[in-house]
C-alpha atoms as a PDB file:
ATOM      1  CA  UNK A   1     150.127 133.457  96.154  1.00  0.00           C
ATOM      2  CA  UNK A   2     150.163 133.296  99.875  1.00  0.00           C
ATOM      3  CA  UNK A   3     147.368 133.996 102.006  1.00  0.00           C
ATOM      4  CA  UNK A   4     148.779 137.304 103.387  1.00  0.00           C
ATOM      5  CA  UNK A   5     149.731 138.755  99.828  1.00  0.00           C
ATOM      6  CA  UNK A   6     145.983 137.852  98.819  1.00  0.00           C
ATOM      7  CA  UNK A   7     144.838 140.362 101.367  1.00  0.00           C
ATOM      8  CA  UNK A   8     147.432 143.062 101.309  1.00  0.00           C
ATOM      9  CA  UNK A   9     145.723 143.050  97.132  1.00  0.00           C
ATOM     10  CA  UNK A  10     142.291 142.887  98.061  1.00  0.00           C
ATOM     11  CA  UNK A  11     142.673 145.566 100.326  1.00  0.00           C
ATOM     12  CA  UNK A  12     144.762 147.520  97.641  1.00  0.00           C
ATOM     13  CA  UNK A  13     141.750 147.172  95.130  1.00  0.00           C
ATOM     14  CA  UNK A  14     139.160 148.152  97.617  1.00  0.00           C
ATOM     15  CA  UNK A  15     140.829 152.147  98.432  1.00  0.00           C
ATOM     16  CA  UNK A  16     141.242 152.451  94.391  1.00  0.00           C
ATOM     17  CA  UNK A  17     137.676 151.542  93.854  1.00  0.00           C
ATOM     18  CA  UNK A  18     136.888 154.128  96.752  1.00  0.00           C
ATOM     19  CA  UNK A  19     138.698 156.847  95.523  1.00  0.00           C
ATOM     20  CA  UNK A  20     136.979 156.399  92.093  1.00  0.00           C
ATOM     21  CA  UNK A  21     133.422 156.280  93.323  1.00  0.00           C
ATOM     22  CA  UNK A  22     134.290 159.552  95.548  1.00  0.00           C
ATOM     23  CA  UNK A  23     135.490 161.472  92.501  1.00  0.00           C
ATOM     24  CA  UNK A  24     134.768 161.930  88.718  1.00  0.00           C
ATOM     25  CA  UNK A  25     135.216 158.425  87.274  1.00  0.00           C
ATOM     26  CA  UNK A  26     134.357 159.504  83.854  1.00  0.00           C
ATOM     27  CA  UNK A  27     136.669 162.132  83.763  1.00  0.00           C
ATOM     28  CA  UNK A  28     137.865 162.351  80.524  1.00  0.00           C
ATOM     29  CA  UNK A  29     138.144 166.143  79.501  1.00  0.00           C
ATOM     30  CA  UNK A  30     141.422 168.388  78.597  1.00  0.00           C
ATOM     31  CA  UNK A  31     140.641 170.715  81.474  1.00  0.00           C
ATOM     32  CA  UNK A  32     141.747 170.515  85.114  1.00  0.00           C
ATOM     33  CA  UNK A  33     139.370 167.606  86.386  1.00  0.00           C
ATOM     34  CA  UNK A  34     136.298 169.236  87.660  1.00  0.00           C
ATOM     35  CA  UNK A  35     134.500 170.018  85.255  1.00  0.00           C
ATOM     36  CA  UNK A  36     121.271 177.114  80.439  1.00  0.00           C
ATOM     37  CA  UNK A  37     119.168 179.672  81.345  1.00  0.00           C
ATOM     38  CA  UNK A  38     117.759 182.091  83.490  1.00  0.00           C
ATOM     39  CA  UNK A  39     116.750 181.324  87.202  1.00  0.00           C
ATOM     40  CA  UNK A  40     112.941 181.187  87.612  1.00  0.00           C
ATOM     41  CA  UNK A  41     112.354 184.330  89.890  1.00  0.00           C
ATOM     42  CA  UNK A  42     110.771 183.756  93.089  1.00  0.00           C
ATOM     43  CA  UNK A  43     111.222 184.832  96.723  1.00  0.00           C
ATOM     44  CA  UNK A  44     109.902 180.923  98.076  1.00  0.00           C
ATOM     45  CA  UNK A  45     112.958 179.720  95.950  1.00  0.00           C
ATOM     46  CA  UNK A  46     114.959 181.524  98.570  1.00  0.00           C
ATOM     47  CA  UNK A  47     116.431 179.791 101.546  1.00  0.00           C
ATOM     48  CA  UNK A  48     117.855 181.947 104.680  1.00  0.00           C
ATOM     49  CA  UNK A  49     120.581 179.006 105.124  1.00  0.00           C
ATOM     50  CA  UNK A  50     123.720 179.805 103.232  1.00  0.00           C
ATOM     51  CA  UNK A  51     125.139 176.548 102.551  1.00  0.00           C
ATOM     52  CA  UNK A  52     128.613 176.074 103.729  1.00  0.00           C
ATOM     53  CA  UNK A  53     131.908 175.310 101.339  1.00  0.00           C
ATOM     54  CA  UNK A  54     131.030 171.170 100.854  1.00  0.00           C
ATOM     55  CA  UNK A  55     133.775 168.840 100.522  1.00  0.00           C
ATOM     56  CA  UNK A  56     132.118 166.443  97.696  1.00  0.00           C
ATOM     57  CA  UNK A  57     131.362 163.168  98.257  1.00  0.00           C
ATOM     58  CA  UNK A  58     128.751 161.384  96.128  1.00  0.00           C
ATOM     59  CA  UNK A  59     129.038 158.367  98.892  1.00  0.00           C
ATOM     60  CA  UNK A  60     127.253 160.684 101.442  1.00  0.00           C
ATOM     61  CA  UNK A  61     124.877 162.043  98.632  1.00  0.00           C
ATOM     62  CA  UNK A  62     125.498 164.958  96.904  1.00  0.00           C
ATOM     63  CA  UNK A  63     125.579 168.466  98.940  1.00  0.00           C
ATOM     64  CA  UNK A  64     124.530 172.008  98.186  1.00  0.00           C
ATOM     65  CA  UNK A  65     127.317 175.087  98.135  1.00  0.00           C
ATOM     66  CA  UNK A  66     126.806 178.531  97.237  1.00  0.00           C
ATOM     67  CA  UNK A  67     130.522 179.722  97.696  1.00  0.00           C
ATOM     68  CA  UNK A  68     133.810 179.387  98.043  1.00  0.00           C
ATOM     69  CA  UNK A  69     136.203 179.818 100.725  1.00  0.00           C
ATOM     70  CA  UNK A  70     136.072 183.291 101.759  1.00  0.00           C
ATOM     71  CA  UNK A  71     139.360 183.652 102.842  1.00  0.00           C
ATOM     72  CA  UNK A  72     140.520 183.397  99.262  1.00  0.00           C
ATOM     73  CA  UNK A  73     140.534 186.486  96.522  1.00  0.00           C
ATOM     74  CA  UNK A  74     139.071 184.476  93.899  1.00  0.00           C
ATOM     75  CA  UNK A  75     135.571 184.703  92.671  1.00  0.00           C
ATOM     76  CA  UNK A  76     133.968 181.662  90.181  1.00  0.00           C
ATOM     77  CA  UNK A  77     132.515 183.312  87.136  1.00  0.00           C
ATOM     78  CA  UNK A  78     129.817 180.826  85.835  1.00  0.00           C
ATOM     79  CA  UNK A  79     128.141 180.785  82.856  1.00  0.00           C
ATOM     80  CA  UNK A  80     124.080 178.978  81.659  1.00  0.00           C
ATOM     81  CA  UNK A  81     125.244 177.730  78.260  1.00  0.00           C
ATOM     82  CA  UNK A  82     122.072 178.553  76.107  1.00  0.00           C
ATOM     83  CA  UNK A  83     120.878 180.435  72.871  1.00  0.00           C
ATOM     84  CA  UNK A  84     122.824 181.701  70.155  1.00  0.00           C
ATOM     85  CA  UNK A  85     125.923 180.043  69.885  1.00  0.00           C
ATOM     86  CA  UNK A  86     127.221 182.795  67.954  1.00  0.00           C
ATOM     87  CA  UNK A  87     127.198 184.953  71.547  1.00  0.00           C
ATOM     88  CA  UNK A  88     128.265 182.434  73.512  1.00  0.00           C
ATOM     89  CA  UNK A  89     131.679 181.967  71.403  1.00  0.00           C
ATOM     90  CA  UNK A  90     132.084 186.044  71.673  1.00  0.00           C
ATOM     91  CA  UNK A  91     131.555 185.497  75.231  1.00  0.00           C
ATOM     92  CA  UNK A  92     134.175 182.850  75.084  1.00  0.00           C
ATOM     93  CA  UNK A  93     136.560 185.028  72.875  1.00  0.00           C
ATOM     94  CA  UNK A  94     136.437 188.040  75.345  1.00  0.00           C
ATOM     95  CA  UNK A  95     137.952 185.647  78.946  1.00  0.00           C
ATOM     96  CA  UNK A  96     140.121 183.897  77.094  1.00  0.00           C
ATOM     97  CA  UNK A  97     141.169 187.210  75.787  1.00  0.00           C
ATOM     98  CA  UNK A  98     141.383 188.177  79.335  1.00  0.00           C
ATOM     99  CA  UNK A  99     143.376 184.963  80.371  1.00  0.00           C
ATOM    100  CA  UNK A 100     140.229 184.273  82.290  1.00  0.00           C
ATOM    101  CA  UNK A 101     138.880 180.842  82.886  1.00  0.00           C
ATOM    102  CA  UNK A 102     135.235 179.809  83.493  1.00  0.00           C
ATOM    103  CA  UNK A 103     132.663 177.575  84.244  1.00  0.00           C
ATOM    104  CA  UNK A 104     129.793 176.520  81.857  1.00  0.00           C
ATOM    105  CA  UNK A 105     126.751 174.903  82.537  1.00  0.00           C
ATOM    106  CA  UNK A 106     124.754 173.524  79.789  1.00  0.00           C
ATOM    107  CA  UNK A 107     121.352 172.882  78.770  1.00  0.00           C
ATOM    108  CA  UNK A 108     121.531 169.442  77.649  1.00  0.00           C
ATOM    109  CA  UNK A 109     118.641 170.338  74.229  1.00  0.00           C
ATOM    110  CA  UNK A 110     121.422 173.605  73.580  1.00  0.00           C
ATOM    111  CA  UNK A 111     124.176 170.957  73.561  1.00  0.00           C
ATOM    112  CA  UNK A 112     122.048 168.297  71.318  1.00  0.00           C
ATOM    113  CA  UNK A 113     121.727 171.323  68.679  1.00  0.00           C
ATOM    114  CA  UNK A 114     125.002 172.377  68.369  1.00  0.00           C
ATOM    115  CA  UNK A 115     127.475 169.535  69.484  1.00  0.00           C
ATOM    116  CA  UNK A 116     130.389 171.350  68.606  1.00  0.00           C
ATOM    117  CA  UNK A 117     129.826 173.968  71.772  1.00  0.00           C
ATOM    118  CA  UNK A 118     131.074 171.177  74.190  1.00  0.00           C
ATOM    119  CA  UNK A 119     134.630 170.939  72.833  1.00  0.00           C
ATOM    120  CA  UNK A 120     134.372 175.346  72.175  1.00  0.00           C
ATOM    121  CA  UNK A 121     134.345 175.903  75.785  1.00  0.00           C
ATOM    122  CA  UNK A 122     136.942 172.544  76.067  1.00  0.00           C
ATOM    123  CA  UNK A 123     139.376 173.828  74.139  1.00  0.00           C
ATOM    124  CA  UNK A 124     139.406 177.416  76.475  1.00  0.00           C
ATOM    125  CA  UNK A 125     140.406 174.900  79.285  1.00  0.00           C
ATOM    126  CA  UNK A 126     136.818 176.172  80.865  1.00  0.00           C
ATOM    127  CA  UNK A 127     135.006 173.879  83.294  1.00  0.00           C
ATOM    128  CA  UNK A 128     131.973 172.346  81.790  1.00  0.00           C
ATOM    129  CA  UNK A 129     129.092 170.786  83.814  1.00  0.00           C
ATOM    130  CA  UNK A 130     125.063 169.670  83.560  1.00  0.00           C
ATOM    131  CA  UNK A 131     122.412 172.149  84.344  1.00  0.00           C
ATOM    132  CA  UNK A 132     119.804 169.788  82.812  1.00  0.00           C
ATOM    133  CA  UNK A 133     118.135 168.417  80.068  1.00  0.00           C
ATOM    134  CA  UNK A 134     115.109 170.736  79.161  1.00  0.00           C
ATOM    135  CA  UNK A 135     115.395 173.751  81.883  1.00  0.00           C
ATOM    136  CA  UNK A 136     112.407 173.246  83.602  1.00  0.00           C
ATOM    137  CA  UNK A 137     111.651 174.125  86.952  1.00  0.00           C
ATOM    138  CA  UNK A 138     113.017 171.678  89.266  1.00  0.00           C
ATOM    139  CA  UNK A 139     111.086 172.102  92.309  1.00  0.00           C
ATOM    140  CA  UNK A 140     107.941 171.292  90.361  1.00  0.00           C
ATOM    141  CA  UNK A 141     109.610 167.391  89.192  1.00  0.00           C
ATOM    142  CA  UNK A 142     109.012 164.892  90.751  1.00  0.00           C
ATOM    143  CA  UNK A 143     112.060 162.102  91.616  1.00  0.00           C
ATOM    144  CA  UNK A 144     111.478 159.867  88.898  1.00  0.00           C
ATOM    145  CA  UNK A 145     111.659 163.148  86.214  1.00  0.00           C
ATOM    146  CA  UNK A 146     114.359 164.837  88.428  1.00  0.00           C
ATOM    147  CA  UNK A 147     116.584 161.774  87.685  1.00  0.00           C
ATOM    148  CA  UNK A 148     115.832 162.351  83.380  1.00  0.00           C
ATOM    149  CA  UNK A 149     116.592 165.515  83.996  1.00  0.00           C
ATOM    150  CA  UNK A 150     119.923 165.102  85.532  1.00  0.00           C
ATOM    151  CA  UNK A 151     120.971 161.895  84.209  1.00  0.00           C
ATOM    152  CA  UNK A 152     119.814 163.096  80.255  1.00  0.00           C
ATOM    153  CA  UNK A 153     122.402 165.969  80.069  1.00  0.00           C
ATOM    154  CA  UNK A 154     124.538 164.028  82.173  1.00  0.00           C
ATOM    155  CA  UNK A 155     124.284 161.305  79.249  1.00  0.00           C
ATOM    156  CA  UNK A 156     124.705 164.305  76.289  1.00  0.00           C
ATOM    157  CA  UNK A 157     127.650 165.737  77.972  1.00  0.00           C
ATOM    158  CA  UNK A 158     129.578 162.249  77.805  1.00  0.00           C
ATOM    159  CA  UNK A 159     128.565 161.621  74.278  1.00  0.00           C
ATOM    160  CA  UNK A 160     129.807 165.756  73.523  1.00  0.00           C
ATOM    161  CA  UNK A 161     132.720 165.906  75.831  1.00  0.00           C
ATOM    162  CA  UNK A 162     133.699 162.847  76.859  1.00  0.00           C
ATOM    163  CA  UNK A 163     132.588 163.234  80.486  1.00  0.00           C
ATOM    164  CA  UNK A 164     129.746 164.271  82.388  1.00  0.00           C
ATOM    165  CA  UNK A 165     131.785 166.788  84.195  1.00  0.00           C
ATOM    166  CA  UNK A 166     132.139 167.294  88.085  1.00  0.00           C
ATOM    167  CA  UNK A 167     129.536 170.126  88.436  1.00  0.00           C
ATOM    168  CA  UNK A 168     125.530 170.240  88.591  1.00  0.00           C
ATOM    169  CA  UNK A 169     123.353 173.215  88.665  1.00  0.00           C
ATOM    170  CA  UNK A 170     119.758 172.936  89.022  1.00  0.00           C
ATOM    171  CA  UNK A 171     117.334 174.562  86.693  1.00  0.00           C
ATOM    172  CA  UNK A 172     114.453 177.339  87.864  1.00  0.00           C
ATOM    173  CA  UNK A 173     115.639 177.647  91.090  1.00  0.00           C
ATOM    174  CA  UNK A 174     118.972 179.109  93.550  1.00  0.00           C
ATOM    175  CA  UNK A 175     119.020 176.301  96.040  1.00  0.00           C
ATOM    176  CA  UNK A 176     118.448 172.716  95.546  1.00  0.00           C
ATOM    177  CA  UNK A 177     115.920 170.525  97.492  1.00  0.00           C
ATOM    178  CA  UNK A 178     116.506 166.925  98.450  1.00  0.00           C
ATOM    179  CA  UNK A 179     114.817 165.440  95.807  1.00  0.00           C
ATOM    180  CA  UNK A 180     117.178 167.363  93.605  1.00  0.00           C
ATOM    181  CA  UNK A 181     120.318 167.063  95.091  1.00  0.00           C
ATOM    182  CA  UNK A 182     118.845 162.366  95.096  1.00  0.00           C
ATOM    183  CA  UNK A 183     118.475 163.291  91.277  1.00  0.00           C
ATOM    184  CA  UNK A 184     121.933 164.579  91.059  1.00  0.00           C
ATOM    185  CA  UNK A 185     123.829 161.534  93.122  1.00  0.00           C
ATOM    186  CA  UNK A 186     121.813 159.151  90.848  1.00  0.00           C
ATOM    187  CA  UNK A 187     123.467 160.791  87.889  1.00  0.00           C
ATOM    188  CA  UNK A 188     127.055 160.813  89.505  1.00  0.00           C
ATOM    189  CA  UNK A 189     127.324 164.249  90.769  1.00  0.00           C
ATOM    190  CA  UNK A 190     128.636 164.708  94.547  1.00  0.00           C
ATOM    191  CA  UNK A 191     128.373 168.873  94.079  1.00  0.00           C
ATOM    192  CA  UNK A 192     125.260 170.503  93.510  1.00  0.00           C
ATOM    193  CA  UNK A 193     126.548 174.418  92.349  1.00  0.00           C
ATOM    194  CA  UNK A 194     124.580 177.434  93.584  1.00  0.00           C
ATOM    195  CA  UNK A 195     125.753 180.995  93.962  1.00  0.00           C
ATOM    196  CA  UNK A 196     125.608 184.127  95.924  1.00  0.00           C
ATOM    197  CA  UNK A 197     125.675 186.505  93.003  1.00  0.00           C
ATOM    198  CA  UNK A 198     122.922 186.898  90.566  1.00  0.00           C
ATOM    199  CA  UNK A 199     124.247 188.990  87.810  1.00  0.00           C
ATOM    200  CA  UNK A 200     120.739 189.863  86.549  1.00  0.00           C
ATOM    201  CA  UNK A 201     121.943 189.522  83.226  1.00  0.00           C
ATOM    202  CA  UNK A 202     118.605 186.926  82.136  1.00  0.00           C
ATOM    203  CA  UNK A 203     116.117 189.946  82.334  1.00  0.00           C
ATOM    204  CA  UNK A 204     118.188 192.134  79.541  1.00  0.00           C
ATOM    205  CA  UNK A 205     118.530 195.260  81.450  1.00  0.00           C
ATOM    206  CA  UNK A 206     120.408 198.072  80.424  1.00  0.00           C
ATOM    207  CA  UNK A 207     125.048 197.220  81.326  1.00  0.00           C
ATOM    208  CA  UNK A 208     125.022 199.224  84.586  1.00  0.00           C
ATOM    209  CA  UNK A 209     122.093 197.351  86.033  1.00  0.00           C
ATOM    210  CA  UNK A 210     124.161 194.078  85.638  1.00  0.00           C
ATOM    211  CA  UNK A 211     127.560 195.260  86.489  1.00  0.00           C
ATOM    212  CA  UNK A 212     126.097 196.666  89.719  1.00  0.00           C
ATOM    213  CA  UNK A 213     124.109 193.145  90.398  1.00  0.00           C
ATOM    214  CA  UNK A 214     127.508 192.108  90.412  1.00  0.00           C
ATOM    215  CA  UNK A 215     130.199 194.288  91.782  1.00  0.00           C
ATOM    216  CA  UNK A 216     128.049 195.782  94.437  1.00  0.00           C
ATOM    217  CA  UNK A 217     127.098 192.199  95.934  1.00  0.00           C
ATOM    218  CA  UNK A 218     130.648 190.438  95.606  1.00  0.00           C
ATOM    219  CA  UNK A 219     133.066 189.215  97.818  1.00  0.00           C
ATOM    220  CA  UNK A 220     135.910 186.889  98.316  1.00  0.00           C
ATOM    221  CA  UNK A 221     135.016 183.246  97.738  1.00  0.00           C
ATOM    222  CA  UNK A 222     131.988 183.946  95.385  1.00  0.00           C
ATOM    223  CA  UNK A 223     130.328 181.985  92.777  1.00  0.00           C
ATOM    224  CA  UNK A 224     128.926 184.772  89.883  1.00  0.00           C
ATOM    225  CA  UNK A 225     125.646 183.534  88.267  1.00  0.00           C
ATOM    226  CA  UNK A 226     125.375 184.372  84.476  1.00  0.00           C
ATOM    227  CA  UNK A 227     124.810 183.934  81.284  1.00  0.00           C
ATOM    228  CA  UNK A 228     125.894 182.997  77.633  1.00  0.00           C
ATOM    229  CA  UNK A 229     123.166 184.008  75.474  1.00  0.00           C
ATOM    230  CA  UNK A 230     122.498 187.680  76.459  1.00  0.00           C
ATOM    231  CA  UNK A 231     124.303 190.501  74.077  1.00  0.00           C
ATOM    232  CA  UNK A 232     124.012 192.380  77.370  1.00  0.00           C
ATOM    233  CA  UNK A 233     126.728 190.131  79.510  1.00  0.00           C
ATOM    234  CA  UNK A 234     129.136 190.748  76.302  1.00  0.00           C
ATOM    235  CA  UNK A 235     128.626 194.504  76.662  1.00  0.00           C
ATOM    236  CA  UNK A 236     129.261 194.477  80.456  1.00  0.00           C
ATOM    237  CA  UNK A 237     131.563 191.853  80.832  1.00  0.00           C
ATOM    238  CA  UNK A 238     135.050 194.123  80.309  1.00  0.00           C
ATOM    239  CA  UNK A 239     133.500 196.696  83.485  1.00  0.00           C
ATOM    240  CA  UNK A 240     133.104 193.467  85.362  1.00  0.00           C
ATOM    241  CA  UNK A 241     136.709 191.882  85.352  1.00  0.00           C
ATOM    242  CA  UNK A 242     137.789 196.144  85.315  1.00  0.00           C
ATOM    243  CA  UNK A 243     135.847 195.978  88.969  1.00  0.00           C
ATOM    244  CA  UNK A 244     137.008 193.034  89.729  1.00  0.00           C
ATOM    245  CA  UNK A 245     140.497 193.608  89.504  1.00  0.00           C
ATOM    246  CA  UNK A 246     139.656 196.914  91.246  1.00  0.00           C
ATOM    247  CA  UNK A 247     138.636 195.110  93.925  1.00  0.00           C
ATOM    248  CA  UNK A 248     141.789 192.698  93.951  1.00  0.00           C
ATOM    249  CA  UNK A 249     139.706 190.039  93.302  1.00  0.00           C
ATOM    250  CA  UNK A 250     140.535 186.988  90.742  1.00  0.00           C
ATOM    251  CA  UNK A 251     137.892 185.455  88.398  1.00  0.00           C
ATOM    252  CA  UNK A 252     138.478 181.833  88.309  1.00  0.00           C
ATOM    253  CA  UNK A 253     136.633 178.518  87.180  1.00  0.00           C
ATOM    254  CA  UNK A 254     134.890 176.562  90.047  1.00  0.00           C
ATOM    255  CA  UNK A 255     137.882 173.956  89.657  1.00  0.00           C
ATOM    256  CA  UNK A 256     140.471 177.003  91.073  1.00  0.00           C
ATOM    257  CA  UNK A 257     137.851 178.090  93.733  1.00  0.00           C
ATOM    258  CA  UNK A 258     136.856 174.889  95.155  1.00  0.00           C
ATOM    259  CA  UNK A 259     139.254 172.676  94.231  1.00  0.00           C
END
């Protein structure tokens, strides 16, 4: 092979082995390629930023967003995947009912217990990603049991679904902090997934207290925080896609939102 052929290949391999490390290498699920519990409540979790749409990169370290583009009428509708399995499959019944696509995070002990959940919410072509291995309060780990944490569910996921998924969410808190989003590029992650909507739905209020925790706060380009094992999200969930189409906006899965 001639010198110049050797280099036109070498630089040929080199991109490829860029555009892997910049994506989802492990990719191996039946949904479009991207692709847990209640938030600990606490106003020093808060930030005033409002991270910006982030194109992902795990090269640059993994970055923080909270929301879509909001020049788009699309809203992400995701999902904790904890507790009873039996509510999370009703939940799972009612959007695909709906034609609806979502976005699940899982706890990775929920997904040790019952396996079969990863290739449930597969097989609704939702988006399924890592929000930890135990649920514990984030901000409180340090790096080297930030990285378990991550890396753990990151490990369960592959051995449930095939893949580790595109998407992180921390656990215990709204925002990430650096040592979080360090845990989450160690485990392969280049997104770490907030939201701007807290549905409310983890303190089991009464259906009206979570669809106005909802429809009163959103707006184009959101990301909806809530959750799978709650009878009250299956109660309220038909008044939320009602308002939602009300309000001509589209529930999608974080895949359709942020592409």
């Amino acid at each position: 092979m001639s010198m110049n052929r050797r280099l036109v290949l070498r630089s040929t391999l080199a991109a490829l082995g860029g555009a892997t490390a910049a994506g989802c290498s492990d990719q191996k699920q039946a949904t479009t390629p991207p692709s847990a519990h209640a938030p600990v409540p606490s106003s020093t979790d808060q930030s005033s930023r409002e991270p910006s749409v982030a194109t992902p990169t795990t090269r640059r370290g993994a970055t923080e967003v909270s929301h879509g583009p909001r020049s788009v009428r699309k809203v992400a509708l995701t999902f904790h995947g904890n507790g009873d399995p039996a509510l999370a499959r009703t939940l799972l019944d009612q959007v695909e009912r709906a034609g609806v696509r979502i976005s699940v995070f899982v706890v990775g002990t929920w997904l040790v217990s019952h396996p079969e959940m990863a290739q449930r919410v597969l097989q609704g072509k939702h988006d399924l990603g890592n929000h930890t291995m135990h649920h514990k309060a984030m901000r409180r780990l340090a790096a080297p049991e930030a990285q378990r944490e991550v890396g753990d569910c990151a490990a369960v996921l592959r051995r449930t679904a095939g893949s580790a998924g595109c998407w992180f969410r921390a656990s215990g808190t709204q925002q990430t902090t650096p040592v979080i989003r360090a845990a989450a590029t160690a485990a392969g992650y280049a997104t770490c997934v907030s939201y701007d909507v807290d549905g409310l739905d983890w303190r089991d209020p009464d259906a009206e207290t979570v669809r106005r925790a909802v429809l009163e706060t959103v707006k184009p380009g959101s990301i909806v925080s809530l959750h799978l094992g709650h009878p009250v999200t299956i109660e309220v969930l038909p008044a939320i896609l009602t308002g939602l189409s009300a309000k001509r906006l589209e529930p999608v899965s974080l895949t359709e939102l942020l592409g």
